[in-house]
Protein backbone atom coordinates (compact mmCIF):
# COMPACT_ATOMS: atom_id res chain seq x y z
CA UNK A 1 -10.73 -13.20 -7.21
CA UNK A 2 -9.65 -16.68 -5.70
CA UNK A 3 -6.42 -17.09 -3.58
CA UNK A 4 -3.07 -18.63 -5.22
CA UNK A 5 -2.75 -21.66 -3.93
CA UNK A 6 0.40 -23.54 -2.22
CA UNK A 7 0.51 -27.03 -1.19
CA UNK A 8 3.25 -28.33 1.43
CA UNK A 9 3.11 -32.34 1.53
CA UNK A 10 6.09 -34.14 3.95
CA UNK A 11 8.62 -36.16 1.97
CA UNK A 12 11.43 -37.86 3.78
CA UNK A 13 15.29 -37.96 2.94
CA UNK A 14 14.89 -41.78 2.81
CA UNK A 15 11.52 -41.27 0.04
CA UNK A 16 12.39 -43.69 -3.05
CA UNK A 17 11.50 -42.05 -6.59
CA UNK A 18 8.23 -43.83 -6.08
CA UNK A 19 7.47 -41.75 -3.07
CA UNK A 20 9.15 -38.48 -3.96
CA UNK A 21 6.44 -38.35 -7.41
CA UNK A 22 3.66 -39.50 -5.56
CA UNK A 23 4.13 -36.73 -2.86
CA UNK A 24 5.06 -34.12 -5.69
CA UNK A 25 1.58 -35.16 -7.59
CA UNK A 26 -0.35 -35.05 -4.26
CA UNK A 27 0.88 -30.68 -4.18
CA UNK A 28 0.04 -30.70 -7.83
CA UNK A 29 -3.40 -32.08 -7.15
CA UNK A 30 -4.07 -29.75 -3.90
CA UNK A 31 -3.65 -26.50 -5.96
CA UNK A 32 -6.04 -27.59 -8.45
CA UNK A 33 -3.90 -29.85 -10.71
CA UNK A 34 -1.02 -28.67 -13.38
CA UNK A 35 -1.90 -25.01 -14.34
CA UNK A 36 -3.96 -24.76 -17.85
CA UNK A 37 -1.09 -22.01 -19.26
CA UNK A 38 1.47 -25.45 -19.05
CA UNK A 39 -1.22 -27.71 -20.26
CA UNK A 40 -2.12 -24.98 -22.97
CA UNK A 41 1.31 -24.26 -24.06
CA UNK A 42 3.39 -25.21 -27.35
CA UNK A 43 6.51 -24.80 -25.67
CA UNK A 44 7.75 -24.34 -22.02
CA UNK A 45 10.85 -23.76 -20.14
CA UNK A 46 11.53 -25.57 -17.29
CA UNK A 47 14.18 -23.92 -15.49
CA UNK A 48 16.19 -25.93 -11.74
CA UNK A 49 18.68 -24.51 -9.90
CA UNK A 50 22.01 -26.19 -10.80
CA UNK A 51 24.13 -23.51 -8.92
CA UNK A 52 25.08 -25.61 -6.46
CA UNK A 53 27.61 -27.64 -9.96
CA UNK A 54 28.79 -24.86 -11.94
CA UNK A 55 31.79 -23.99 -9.28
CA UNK A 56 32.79 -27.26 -8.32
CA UNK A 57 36.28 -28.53 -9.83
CA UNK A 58 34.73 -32.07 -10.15
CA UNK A 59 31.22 -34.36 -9.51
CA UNK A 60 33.06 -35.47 -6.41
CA UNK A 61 32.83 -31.45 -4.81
CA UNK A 62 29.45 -31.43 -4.97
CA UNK A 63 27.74 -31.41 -1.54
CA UNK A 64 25.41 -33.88 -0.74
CA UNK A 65 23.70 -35.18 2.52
CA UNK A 66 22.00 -38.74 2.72
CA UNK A 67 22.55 -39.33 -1.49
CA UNK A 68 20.42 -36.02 -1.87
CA UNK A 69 22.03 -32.85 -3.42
CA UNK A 70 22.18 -30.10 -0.92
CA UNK A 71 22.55 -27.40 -3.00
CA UNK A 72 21.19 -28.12 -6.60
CA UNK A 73 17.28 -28.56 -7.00
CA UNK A 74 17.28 -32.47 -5.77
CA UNK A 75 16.57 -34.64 -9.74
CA UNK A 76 14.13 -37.16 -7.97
CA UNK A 77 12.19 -33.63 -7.42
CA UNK A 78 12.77 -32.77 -10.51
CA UNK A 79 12.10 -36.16 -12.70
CA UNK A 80 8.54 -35.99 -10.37
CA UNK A 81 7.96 -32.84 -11.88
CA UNK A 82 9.00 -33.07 -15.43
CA UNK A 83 6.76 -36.37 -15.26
CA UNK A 84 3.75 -34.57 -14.11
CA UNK A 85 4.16 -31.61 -16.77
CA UNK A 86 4.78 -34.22 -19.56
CA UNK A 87 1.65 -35.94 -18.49
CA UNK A 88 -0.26 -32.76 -19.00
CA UNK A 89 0.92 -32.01 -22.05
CA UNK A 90 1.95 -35.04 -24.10
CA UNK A 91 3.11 -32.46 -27.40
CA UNK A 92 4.78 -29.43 -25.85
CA UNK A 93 8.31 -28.94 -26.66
CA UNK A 94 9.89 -28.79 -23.46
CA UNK A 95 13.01 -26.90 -22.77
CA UNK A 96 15.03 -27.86 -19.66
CA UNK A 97 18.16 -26.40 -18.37
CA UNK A 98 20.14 -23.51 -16.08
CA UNK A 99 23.08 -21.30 -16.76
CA UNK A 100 25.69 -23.77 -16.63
CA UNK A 101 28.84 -20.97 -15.30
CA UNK A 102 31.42 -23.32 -15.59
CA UNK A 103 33.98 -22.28 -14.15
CA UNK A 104 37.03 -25.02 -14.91
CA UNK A 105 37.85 -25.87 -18.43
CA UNK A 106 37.93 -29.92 -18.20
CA UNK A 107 34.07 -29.85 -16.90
CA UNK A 108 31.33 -29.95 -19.99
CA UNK A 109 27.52 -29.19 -20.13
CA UNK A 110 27.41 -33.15 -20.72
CA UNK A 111 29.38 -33.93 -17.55
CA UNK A 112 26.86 -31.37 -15.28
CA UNK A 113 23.71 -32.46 -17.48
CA UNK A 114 24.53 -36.46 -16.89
CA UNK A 115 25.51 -36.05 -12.89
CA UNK A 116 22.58 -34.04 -12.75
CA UNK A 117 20.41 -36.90 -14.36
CA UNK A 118 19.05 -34.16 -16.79
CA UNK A 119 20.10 -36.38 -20.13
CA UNK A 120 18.35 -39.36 -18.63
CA UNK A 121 15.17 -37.45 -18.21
CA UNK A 122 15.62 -35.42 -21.11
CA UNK A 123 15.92 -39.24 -23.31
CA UNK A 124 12.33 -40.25 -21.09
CA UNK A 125 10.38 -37.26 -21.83
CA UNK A 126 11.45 -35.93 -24.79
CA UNK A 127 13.18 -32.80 -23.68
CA UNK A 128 15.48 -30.21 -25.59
CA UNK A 129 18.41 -29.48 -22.55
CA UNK A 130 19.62 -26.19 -22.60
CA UNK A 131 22.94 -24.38 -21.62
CA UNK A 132 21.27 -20.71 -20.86
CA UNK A 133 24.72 -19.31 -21.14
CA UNK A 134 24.82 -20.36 -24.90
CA UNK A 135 22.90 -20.37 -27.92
CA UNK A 136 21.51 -17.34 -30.39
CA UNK A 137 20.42 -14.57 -27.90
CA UNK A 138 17.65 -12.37 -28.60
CA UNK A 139 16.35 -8.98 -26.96
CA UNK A 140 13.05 -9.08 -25.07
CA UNK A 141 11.93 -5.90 -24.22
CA UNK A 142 10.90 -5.23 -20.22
CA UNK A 143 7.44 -2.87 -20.87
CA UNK A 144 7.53 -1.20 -17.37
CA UNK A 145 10.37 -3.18 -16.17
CA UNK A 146 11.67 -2.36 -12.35
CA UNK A 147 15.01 -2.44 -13.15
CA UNK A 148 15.74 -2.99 -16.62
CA UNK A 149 14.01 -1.99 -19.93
CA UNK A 150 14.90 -4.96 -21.82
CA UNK A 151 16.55 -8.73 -21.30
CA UNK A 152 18.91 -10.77 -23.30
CA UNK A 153 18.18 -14.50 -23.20
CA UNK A 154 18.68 -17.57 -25.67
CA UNK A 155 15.88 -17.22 -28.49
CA UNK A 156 14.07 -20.87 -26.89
CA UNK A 157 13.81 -19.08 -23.58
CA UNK A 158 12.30 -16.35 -25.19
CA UNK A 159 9.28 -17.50 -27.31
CA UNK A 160 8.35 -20.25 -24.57
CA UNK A 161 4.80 -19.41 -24.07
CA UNK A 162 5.45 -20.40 -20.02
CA UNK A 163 7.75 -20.79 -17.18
CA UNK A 164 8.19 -23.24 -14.76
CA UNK A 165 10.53 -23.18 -11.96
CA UNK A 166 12.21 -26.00 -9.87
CA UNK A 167 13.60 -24.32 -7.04
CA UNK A 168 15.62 -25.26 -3.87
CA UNK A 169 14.50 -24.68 -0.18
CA UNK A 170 17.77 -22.30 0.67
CA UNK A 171 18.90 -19.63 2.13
CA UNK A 172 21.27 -16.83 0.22
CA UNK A 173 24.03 -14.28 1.75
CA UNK A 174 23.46 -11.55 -0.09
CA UNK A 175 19.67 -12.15 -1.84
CA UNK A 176 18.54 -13.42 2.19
CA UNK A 177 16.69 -16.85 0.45
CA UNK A 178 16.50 -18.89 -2.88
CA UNK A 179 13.19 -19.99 -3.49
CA UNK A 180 11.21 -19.32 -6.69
CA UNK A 181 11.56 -16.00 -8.24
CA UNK A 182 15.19 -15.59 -7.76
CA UNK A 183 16.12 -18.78 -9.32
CA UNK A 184 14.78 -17.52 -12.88
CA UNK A 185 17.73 -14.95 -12.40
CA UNK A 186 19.54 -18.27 -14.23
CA UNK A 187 18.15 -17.75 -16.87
CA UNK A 188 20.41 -14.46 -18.19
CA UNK A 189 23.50 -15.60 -20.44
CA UNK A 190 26.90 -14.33 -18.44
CA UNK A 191 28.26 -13.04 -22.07
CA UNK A 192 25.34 -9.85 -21.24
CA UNK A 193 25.61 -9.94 -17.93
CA UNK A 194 29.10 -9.29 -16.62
CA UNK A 195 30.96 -12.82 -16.96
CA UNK A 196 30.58 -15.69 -14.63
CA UNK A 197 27.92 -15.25 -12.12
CA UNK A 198 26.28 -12.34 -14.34
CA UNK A 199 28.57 -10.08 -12.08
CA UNK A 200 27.60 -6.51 -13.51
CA UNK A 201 24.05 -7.39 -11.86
CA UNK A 202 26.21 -7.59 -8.47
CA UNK A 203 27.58 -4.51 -8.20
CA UNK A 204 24.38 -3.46 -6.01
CA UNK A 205 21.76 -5.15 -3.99
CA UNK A 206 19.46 -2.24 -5.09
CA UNK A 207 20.19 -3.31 -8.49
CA UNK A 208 19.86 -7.08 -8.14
CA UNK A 209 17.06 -7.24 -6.59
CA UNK A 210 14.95 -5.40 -8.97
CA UNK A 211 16.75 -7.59 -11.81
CA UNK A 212 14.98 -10.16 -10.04
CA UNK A 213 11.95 -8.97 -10.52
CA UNK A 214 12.27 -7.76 -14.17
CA UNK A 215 12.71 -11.31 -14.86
CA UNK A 216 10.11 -12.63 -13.55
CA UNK A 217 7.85 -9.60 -15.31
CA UNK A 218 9.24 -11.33 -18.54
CA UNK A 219 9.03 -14.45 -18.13
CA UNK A 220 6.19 -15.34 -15.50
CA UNK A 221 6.27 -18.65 -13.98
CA UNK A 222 2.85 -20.54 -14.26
CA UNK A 223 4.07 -23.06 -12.08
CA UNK A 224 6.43 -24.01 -9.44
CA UNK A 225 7.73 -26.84 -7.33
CA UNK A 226 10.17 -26.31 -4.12
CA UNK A 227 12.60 -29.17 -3.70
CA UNK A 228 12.66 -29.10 0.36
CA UNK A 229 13.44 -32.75 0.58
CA UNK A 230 16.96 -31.33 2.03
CA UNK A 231 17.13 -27.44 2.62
CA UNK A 232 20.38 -25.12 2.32
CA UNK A 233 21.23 -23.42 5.44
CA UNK A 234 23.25 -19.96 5.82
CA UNK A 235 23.99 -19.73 2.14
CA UNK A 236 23.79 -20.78 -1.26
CA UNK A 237 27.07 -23.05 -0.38
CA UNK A 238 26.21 -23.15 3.59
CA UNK A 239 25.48 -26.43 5.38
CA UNK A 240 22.56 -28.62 4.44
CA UNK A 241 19.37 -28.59 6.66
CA UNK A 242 16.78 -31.71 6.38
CA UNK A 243 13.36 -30.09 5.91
CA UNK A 244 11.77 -33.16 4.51
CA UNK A 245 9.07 -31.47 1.94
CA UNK A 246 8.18 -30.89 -0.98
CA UNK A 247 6.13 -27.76 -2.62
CA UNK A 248 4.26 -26.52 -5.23
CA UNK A 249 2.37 -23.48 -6.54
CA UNK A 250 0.96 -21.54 -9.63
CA UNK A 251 2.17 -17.97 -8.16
CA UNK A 252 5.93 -17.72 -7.86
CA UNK A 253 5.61 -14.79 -4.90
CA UNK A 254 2.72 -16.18 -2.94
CA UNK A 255 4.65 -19.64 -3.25
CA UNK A 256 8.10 -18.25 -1.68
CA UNK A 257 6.02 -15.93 1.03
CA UNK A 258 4.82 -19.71 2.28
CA UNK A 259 8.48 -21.20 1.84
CA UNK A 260 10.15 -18.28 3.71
CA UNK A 261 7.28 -19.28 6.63
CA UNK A 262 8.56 -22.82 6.43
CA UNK A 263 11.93 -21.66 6.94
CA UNK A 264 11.27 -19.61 9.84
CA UNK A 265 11.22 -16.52 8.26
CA UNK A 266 8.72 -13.62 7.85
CA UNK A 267 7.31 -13.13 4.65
CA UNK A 268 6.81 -9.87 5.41
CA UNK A 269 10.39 -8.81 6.76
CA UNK A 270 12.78 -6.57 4.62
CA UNK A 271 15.94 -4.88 5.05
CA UNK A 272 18.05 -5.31 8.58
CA UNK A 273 15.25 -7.68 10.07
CA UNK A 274 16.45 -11.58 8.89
CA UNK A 275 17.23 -13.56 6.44
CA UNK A 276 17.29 -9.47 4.76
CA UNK A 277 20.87 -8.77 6.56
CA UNK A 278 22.70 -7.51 3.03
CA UNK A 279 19.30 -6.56 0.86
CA UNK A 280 15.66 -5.71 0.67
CA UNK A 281 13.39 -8.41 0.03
CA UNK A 282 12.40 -8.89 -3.53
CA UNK A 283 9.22 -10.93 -3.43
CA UNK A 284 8.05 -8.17 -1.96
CA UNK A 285 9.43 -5.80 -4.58
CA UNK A 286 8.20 -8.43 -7.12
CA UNK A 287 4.72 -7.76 -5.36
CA UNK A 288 4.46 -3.95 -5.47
CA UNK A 289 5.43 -4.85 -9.13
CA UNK A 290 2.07 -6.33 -9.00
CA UNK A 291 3.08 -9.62 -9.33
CA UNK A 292 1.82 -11.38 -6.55
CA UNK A 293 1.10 -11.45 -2.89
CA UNK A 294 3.60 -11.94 0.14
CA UNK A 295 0.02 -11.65 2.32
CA UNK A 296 -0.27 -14.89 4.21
CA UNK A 297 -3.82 -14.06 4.93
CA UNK A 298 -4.22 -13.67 0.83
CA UNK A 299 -2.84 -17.31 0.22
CA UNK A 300 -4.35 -20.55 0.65
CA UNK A 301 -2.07 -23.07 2.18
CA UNK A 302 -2.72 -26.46 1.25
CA UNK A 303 -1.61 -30.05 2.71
CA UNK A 304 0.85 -29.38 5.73
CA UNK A 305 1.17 -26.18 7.83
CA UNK A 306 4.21 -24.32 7.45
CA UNK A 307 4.61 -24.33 11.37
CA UNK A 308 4.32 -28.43 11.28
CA UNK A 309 7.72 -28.75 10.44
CA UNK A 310 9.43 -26.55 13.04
CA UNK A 311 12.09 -25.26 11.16
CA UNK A 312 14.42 -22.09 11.49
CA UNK A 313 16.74 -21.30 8.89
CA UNK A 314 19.74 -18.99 9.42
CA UNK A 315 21.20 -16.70 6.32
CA UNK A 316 24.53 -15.57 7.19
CA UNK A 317 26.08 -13.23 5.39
CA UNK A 318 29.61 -13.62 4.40
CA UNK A 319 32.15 -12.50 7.31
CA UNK A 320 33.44 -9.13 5.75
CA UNK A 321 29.94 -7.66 4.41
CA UNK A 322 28.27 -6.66 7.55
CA UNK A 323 24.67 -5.03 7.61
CA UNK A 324 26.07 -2.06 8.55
CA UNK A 325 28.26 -1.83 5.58
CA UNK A 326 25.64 -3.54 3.30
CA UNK A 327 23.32 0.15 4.16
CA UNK A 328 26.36 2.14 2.98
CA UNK A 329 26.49 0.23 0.05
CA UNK A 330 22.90 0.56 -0.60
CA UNK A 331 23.08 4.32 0.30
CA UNK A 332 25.88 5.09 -1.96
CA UNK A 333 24.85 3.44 -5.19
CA UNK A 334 21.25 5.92 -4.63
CA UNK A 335 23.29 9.00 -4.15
CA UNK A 336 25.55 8.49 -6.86
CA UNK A 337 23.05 7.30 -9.29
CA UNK A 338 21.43 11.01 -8.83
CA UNK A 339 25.01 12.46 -9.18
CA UNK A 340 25.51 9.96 -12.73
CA UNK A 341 22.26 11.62 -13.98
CA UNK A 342 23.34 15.16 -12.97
CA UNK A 343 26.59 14.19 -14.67
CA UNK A 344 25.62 11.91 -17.48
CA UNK A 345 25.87 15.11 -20.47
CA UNK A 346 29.42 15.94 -18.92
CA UNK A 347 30.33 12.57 -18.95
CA UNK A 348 28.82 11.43 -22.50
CA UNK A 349 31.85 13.80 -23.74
CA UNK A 350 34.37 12.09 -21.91
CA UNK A 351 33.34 8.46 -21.38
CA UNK A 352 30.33 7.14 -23.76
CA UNK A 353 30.10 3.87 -24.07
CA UNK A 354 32.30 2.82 -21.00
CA UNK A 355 31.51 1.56 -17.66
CA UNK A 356 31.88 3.71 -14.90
CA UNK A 357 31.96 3.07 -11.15
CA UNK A 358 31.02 6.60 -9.41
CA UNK A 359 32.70 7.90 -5.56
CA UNK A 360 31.76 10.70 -3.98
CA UNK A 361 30.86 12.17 -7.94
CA UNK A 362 34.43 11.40 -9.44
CA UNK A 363 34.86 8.30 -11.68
CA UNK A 364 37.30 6.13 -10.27
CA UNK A 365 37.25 3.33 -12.46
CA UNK A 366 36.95 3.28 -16.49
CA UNK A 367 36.48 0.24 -18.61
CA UNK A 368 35.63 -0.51 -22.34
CA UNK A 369 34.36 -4.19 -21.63
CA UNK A 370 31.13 -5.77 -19.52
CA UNK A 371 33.53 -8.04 -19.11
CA UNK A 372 36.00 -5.92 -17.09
CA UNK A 373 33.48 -4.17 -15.69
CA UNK A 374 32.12 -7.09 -13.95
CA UNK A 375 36.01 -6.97 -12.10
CA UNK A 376 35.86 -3.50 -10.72
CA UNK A 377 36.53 -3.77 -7.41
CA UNK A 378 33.47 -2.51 -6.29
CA UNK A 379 33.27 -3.33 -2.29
CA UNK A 380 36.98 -1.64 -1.46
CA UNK A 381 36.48 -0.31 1.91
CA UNK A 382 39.44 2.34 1.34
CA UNK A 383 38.08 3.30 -2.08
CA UNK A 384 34.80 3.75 -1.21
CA UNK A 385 30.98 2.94 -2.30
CA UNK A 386 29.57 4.05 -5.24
CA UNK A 387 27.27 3.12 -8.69
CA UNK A 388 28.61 1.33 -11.77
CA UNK A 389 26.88 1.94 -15.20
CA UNK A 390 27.46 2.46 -19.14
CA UNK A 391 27.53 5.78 -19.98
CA UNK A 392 24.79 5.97 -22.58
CA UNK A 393 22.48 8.85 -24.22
CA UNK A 394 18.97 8.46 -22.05
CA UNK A 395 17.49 6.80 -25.66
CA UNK A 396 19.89 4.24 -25.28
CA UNK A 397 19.74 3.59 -21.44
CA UNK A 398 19.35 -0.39 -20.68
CA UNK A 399 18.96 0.39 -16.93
CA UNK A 400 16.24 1.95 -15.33
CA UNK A 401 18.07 4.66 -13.25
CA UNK A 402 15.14 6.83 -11.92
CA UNK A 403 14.66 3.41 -10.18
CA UNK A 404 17.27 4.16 -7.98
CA UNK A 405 15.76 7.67 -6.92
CA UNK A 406 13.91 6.48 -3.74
């Protein structure tokens, strides 16, 4: 079996459209040219990371650094890639778009798509933009999913026949890094996940980063590019970091093993060695899930060396949610998701259908609503750690709770 290949080419702050496409097409080219599953495919979701928008009051918050976007997937990056997939597939239907969490009432999916330069591109390549917060949702099911046993996502998402992602070079607080894989975790409406940042998936890193995974076990990415043009340092908000490159892959894990080596960081590290301060690392969760390799020596690196650019990123972890308390976190949502399933007939009688968050084996905190439940205060120091779930017969379990027994 051949080696997924990733291709690193230099591209400068200053690089004009011109030179951001032709140093996107030159990755493109070194891993063997656009995959055949996007050249092959009726339709096909192209998903960037807009995350760096959705909380900002107005266009004017948005960070930038040099006229790039420091915290959304840069759309010169973007156009370059849309151009190249287009190219390759002059009669796909092409779904574009993020989970636009917008969080102030006078902002519109037309203002973010417009800024963004999304309705532009959409009007030059024939695309079909979509909000992935809104829409008719559908249920995929997850066969052998880490975490979950089945996804709700809008019904385009769901019958693409491939994925593409458009990441961001960037470091995370809790999640360590944004590369690849975790940016599909966009694609999940807020109405079935827990309000506006899908906060139910929050309520533990054990948890999140196995949803990251079960997304990307249904819906694989065929291709990706890395927007590195300028990086995010610290966190998904932190301070921007000039990296000056550009990626691209056909392997969403091998492709985010080589961008944590451009950002200084081992591929190989997990929980309490960095950027892994609050979480394990989920590419390589994704790749015991058999989903790709975080191997270096099992990759072929194409164009520039990751070392060439001498970076070092730094994730930092928001002030009160130490490493130390991040383990206890970890710790208690395992315990007490063995206590729920000691529990869960007992509690079936007195709380089916509600969410539950679980100290030291005593529900604390009852709600009807995903919606509320995505408000439990679930990081009180005084209250204590525990595990949040719906209390549902095993038949009817979303969440894959034996996952937790490790």
């Amino acid at each position: 079996m051949s080696k997924p290949r990733v291709a690193i080419e230099r591209c400068a702050v200053s690089a004009s459209q011109a030179e951001v496409d032709a140093a996107v097409a030159r990755a493109v080219a070194a891993i063997g040219g656009m995959p055949q599953a996007v050249r092959n495919a009726k339709s096909i979701m192209v998903k960037p990371n807009y995350v760096g928008i959705m909380f900002r009051a107005s266009n004017d918050d948005v960070r930038m650094h040099k006229g790039r976007h420091a915290h959304n997937t840069e759309p010169a990056v973007c156009a370059a890639a849309v151009k190249l997939i287009r190219e390759a597939n002059p009669s796909a239907t092409i779904y574009y778009g993020d989970g636009l969490d917008i969080q102030h009432g006078h902002r519109t999916q037309e203002d973010i798509f417009n800024f963004m330069g999304a309705t532009a591109l959409a009007r030059q390549y024939d695309l079909t933009l979509l909000d992935c917060n809104e829409g008719e949702f559908v249920k995929v099911p997850v066969p052998g999913g880490v975490m979950l046993r089945y996804l709700w996502v809008r019904r385009e998402i769901a019958e693409a026949d491939t994925y593409v992602s458009l990441a961001k070079l960037k470091c995370h607080q809790t999640a360590g890094f944004t590369l690849s894989t975790k940016n599909m975790f966009g694609l999940l409406p807020r109405a079935h996940y827990g309000a506006g940042n899908r906060g139910f998936m929050h309520q533990n890193a054990h948890r999140l980063m196995r949803v990251f995974v079960t997304v990307n076990q249904a819906f694989p990415q065929s291709f990706q590019v890395i927007d590195g043009i300028v990086g995010t340092n610290h966190g998904m908000s932190g301070e921007p970091k000039e990296a000056g490159l550009v990626m691209a892959g056909a392997n969403s894990i091998a492709t985010d093993a080589v961008g944590m080596q451009v950002m200084g960081f081992d591929p190989q590290a997990d929980f309490g060695t960095p950027p892994f301060f609050i979480a394990e690392n989920h590419i390589k969760l994704a790749a015991a899930a058999g989903l790709g390799t975080t191997q270096l020596d099992e990759i072929e690196i194409l164009g520039e060396t990751p070392e060439s650019f001498g970076l070092q990123f730094e994730t930092r972890p928001q002030s009160d949610f130490t490493h130390a308390k991040a383990a206890a976190i970890l710790e208690a949502a395992r315990a007490q998701a063995r206590v729920y399933l000691e529990m869960r007939d007992e509690l079936l009688k007195t709380h089916s259908g509600k969410f539950v968050f679980l100290v030291d084996g005593e529900v604390v905190q009852s709600v009807a609503t995903l919606a509320e439940a995505a408000q439990l205060e679930y990081f009180d120091d005084e209250q204590g750690f525990g595990f949040a779930t719906q209390v549902l017969p095993p038949a009817e379990t979303v969440e894959n709770i034996e996952a937790y027994l490790v």
